[in-house]
C-alpha atoms as a PDB file:
ATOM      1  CA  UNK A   1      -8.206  -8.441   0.725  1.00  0.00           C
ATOM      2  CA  UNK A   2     -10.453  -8.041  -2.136  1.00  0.00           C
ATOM      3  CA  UNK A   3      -8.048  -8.081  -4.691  1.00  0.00           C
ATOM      4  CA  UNK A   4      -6.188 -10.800  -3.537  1.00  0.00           C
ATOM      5  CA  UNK A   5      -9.798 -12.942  -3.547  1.00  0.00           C
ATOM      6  CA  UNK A   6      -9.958 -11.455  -6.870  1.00  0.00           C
ATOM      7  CA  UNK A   7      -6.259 -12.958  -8.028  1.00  0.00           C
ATOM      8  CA  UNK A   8      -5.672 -16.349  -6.200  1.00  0.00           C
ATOM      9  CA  UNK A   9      -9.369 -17.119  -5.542  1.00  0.00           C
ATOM     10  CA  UNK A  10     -11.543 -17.487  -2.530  1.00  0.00           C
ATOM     11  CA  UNK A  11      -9.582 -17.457   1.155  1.00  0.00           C
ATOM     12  CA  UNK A  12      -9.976 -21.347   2.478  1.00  0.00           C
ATOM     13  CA  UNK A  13     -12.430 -20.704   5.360  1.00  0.00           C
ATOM     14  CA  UNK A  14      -9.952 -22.092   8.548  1.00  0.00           C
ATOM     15  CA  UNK A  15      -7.890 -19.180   7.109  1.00  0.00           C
ATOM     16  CA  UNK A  16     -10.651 -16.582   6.704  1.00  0.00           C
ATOM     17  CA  UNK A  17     -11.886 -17.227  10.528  1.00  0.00           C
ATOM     18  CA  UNK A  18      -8.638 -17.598  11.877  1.00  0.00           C
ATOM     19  CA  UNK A  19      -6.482 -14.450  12.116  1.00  0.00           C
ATOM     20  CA  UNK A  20      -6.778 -11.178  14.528  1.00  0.00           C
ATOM     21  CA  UNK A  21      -9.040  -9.310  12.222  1.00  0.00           C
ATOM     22  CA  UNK A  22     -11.087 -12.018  10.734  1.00  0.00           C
ATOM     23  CA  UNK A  23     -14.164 -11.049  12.308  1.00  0.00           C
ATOM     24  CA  UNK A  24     -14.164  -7.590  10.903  1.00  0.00           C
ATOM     25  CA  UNK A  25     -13.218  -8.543   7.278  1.00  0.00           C
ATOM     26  CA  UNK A  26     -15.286 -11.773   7.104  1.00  0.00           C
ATOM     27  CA  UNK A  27     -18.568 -12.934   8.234  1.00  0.00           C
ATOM     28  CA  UNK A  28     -18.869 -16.575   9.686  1.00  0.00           C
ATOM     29  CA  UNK A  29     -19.485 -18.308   6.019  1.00  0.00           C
ATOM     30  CA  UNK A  30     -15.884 -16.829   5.441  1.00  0.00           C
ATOM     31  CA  UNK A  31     -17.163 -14.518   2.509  1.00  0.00           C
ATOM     32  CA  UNK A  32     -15.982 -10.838   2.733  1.00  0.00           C
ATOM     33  CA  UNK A  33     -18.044  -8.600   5.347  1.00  0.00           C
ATOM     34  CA  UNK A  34     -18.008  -5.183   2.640  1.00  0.00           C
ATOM     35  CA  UNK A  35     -17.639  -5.922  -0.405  1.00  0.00           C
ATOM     36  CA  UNK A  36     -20.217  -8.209  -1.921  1.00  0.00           C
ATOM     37  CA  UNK A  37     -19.288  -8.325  -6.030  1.00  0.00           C
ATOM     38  CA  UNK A  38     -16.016  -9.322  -7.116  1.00  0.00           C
ATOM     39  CA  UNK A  39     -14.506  -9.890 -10.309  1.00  0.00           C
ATOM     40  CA  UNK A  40     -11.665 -12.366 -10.636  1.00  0.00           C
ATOM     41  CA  UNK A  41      -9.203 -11.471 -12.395  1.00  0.00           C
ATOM     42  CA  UNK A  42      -6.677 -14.732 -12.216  1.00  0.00           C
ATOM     43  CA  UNK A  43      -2.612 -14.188 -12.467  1.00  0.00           C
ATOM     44  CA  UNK A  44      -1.938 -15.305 -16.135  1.00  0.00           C
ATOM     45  CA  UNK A  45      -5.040 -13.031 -17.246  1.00  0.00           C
ATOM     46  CA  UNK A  46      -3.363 -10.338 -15.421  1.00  0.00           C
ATOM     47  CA  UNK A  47      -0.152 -10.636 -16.980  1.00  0.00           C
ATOM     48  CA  UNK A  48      -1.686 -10.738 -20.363  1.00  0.00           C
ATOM     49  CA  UNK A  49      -4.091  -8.103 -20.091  1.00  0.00           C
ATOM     50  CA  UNK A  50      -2.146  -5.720 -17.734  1.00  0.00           C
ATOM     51  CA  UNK A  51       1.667  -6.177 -18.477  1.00  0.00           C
ATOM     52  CA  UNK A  52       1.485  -7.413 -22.490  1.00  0.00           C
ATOM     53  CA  UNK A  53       3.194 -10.867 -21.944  1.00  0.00           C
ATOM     54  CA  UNK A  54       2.277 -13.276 -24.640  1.00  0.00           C
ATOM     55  CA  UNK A  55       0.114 -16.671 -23.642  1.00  0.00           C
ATOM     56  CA  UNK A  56       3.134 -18.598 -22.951  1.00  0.00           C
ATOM     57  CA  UNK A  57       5.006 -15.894 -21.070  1.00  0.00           C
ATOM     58  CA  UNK A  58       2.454 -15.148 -18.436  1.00  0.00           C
ATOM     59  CA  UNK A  59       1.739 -18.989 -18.430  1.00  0.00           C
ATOM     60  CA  UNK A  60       5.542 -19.550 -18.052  1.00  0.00           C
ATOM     61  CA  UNK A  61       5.345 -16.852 -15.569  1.00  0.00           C
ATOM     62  CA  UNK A  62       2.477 -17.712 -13.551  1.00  0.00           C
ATOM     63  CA  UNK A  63       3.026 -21.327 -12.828  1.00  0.00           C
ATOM     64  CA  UNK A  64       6.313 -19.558 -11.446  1.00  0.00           C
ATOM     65  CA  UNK A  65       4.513 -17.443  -9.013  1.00  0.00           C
ATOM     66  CA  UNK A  66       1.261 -19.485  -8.691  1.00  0.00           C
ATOM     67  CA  UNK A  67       2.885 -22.103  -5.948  1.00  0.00           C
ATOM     68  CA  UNK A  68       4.745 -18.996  -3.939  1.00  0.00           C
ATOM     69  CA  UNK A  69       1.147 -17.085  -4.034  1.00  0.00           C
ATOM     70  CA  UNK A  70      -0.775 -20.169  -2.140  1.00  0.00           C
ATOM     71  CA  UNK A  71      -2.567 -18.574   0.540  1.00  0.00           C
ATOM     72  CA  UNK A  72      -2.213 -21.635   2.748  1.00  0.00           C
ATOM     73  CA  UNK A  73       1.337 -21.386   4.219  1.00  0.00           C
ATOM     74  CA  UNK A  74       1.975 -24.968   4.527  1.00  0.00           C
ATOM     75  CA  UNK A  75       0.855 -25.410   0.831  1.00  0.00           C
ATOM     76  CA  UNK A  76       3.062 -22.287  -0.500  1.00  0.00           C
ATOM     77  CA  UNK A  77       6.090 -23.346  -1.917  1.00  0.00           C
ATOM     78  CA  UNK A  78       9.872 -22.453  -0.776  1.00  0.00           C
ATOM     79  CA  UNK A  79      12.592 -20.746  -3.168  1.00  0.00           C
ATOM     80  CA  UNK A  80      14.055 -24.268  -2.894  1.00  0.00           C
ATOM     81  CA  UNK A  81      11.203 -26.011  -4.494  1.00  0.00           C
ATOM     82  CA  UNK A  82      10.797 -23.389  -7.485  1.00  0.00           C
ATOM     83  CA  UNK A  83      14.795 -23.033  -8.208  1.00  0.00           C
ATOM     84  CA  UNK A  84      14.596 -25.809 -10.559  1.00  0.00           C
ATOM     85  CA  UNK A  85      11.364 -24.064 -12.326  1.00  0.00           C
ATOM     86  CA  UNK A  86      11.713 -23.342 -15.960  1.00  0.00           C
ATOM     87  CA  UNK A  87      11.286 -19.863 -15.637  1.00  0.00           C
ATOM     88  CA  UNK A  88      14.404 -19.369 -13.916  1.00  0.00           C
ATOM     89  CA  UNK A  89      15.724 -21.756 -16.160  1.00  0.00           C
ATOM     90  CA  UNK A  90      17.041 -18.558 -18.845  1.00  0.00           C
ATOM     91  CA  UNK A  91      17.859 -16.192 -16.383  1.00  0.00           C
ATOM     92  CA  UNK A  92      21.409 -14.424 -16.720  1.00  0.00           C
ATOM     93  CA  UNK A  93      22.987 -12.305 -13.491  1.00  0.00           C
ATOM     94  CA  UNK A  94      25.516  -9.891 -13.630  1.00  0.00           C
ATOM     95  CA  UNK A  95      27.829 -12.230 -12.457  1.00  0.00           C
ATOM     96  CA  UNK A  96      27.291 -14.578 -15.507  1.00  0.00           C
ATOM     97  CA  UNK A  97      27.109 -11.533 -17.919  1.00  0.00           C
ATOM     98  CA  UNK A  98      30.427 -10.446 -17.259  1.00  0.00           C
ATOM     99  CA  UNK A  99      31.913 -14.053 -17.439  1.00  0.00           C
ATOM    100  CA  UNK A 100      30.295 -14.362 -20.750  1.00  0.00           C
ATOM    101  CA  UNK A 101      31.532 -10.938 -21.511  1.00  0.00           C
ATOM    102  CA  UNK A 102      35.317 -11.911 -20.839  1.00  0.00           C
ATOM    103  CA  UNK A 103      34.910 -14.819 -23.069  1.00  0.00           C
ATOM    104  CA  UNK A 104      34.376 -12.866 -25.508  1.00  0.00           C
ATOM    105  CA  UNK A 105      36.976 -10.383 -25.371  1.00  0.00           C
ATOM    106  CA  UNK A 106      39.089 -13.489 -25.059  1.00  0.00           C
ATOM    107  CA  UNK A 107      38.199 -14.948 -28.013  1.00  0.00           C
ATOM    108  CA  UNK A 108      37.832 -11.840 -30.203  1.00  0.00           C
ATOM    109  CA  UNK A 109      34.419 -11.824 -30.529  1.00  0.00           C
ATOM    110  CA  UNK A 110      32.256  -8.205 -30.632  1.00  0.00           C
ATOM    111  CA  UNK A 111      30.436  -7.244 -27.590  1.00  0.00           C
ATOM    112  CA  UNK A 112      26.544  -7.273 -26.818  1.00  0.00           C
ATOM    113  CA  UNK A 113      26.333  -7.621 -23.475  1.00  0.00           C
ATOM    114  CA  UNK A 114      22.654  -6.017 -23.487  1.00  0.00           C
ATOM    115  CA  UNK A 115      20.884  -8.445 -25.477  1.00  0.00           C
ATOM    116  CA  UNK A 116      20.860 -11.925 -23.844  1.00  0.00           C
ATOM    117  CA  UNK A 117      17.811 -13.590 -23.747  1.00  0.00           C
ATOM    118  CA  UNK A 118      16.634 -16.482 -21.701  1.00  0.00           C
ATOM    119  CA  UNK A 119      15.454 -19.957 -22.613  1.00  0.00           C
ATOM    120  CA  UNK A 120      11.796 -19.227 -22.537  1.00  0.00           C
ATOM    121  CA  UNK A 121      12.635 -15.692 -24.959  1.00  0.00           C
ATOM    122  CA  UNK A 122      12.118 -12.989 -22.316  1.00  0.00           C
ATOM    123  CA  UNK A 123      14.995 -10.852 -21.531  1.00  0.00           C
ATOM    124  CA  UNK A 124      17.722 -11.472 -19.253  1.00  0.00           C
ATOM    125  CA  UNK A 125      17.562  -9.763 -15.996  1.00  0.00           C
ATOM    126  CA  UNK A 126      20.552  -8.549 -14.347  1.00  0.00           C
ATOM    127  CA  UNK A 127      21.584  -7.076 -11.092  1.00  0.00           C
ATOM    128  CA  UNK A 128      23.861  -4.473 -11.828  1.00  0.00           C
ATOM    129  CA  UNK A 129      25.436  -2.930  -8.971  1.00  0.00           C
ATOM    130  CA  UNK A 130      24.454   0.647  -7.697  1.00  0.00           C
ATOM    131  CA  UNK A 131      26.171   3.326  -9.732  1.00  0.00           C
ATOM    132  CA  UNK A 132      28.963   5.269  -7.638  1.00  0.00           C
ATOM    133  CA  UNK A 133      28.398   8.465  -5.934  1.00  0.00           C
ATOM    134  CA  UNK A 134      29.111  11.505  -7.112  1.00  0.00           C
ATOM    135  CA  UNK A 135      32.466  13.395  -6.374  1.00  0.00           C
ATOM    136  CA  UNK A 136      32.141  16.652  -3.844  1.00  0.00           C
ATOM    137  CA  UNK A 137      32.025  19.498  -5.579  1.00  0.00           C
ATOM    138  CA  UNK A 138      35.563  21.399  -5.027  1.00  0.00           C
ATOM    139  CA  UNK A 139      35.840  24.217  -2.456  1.00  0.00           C
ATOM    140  CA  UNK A 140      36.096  27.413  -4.121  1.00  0.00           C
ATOM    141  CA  UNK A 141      39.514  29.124  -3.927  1.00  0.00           C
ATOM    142  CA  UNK A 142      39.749  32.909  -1.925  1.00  0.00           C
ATOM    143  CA  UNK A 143      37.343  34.682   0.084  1.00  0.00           C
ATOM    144  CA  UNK A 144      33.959  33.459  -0.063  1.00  0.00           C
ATOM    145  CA  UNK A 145      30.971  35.651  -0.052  1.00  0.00           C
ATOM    146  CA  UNK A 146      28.845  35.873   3.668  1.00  0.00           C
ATOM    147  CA  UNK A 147      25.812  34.554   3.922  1.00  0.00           C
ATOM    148  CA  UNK A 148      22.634  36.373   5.877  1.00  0.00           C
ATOM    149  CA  UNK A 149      22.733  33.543   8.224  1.00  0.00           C
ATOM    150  CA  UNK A 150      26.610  34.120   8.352  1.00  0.00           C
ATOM    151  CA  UNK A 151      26.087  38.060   8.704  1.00  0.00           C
ATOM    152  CA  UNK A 152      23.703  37.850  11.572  1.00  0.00           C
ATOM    153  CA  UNK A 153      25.825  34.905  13.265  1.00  0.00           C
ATOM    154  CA  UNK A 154      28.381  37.290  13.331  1.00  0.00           C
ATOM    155  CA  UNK A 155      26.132  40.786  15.039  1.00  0.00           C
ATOM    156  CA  UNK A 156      25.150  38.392  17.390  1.00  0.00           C
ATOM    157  CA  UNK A 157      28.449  37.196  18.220  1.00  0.00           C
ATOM    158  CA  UNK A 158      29.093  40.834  19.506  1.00  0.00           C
END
């Protein structure tokens, strides 16, 4: 709970004082029952400081995740209020890789199906599909050698 404080900011008090196990992780104020110093740490720092995005990425980023990360659910926002978001404005899916992909084989161009970007300059992400599984290994030909587990199978058998 502490981290999350820490990330999106204090927990609105109707929140804090409403759930099953309020009263053990708040007191009545709605600050935090155990842990008494906190140090905020908000999203776009984190993304910065943590995971190397530039200023504009992690802004970019964050004003993404900011609205899905509301701790009031009727506040939070739905995948269909953030599909139109910028961020998701450059994305590419497998889908649209291999379109782009037949295009060019159609028209002759070379293939670099790796290095799309999107419109705010991060990587494309794909969803490639899971790789296939691996073929059973053949059975060997002839008489195959017993086992201890086979051996005493068999005395016991008797």
């Amino acid at each position: 709970m502490a981290q999350i404080i820490e990330l999106l900011g204090d927990v609105p008090r109707s929140l804090a004082l409403g759930g099953r196990y309020s009263k053990e992780l708040f007191k009545k104020t709605g600050e935090l029952k155990h842990i008494h110093k906190l140090r905020y740490w908000p999203l776009t720092s984190v993304l910065k400081e943590k995971y190397g995005m530039t200023k504009d990425e992690a802004d970019l980023f964050a004003s993404f995740l900011q609205p899905m990360l509301h701790l009031l659910g009727d506040k939070r926002a739905q995948a269909r209020d953030m599909v139109d978001h910028p961020w998701l404005g450059g994305i590419v899916v497998q889908g649209e890789l291999d379109q782009m992909e037949r295009r060019r084989s159609e028209s002759g161009e070379s293939s670099s199906a790796g290095s799309f970007t999107s419109s705010a300059g991060l990587p494309a992400l794909t969803t490639l599909p899971p790789p296939a599984p691996a073929p059973a290994p053949p059975k060997p030909a002839g008489p195959q050698k017993k086992t201890g587990f086979d051996i005493l199978k068999s005395k016991t058998k008797k």
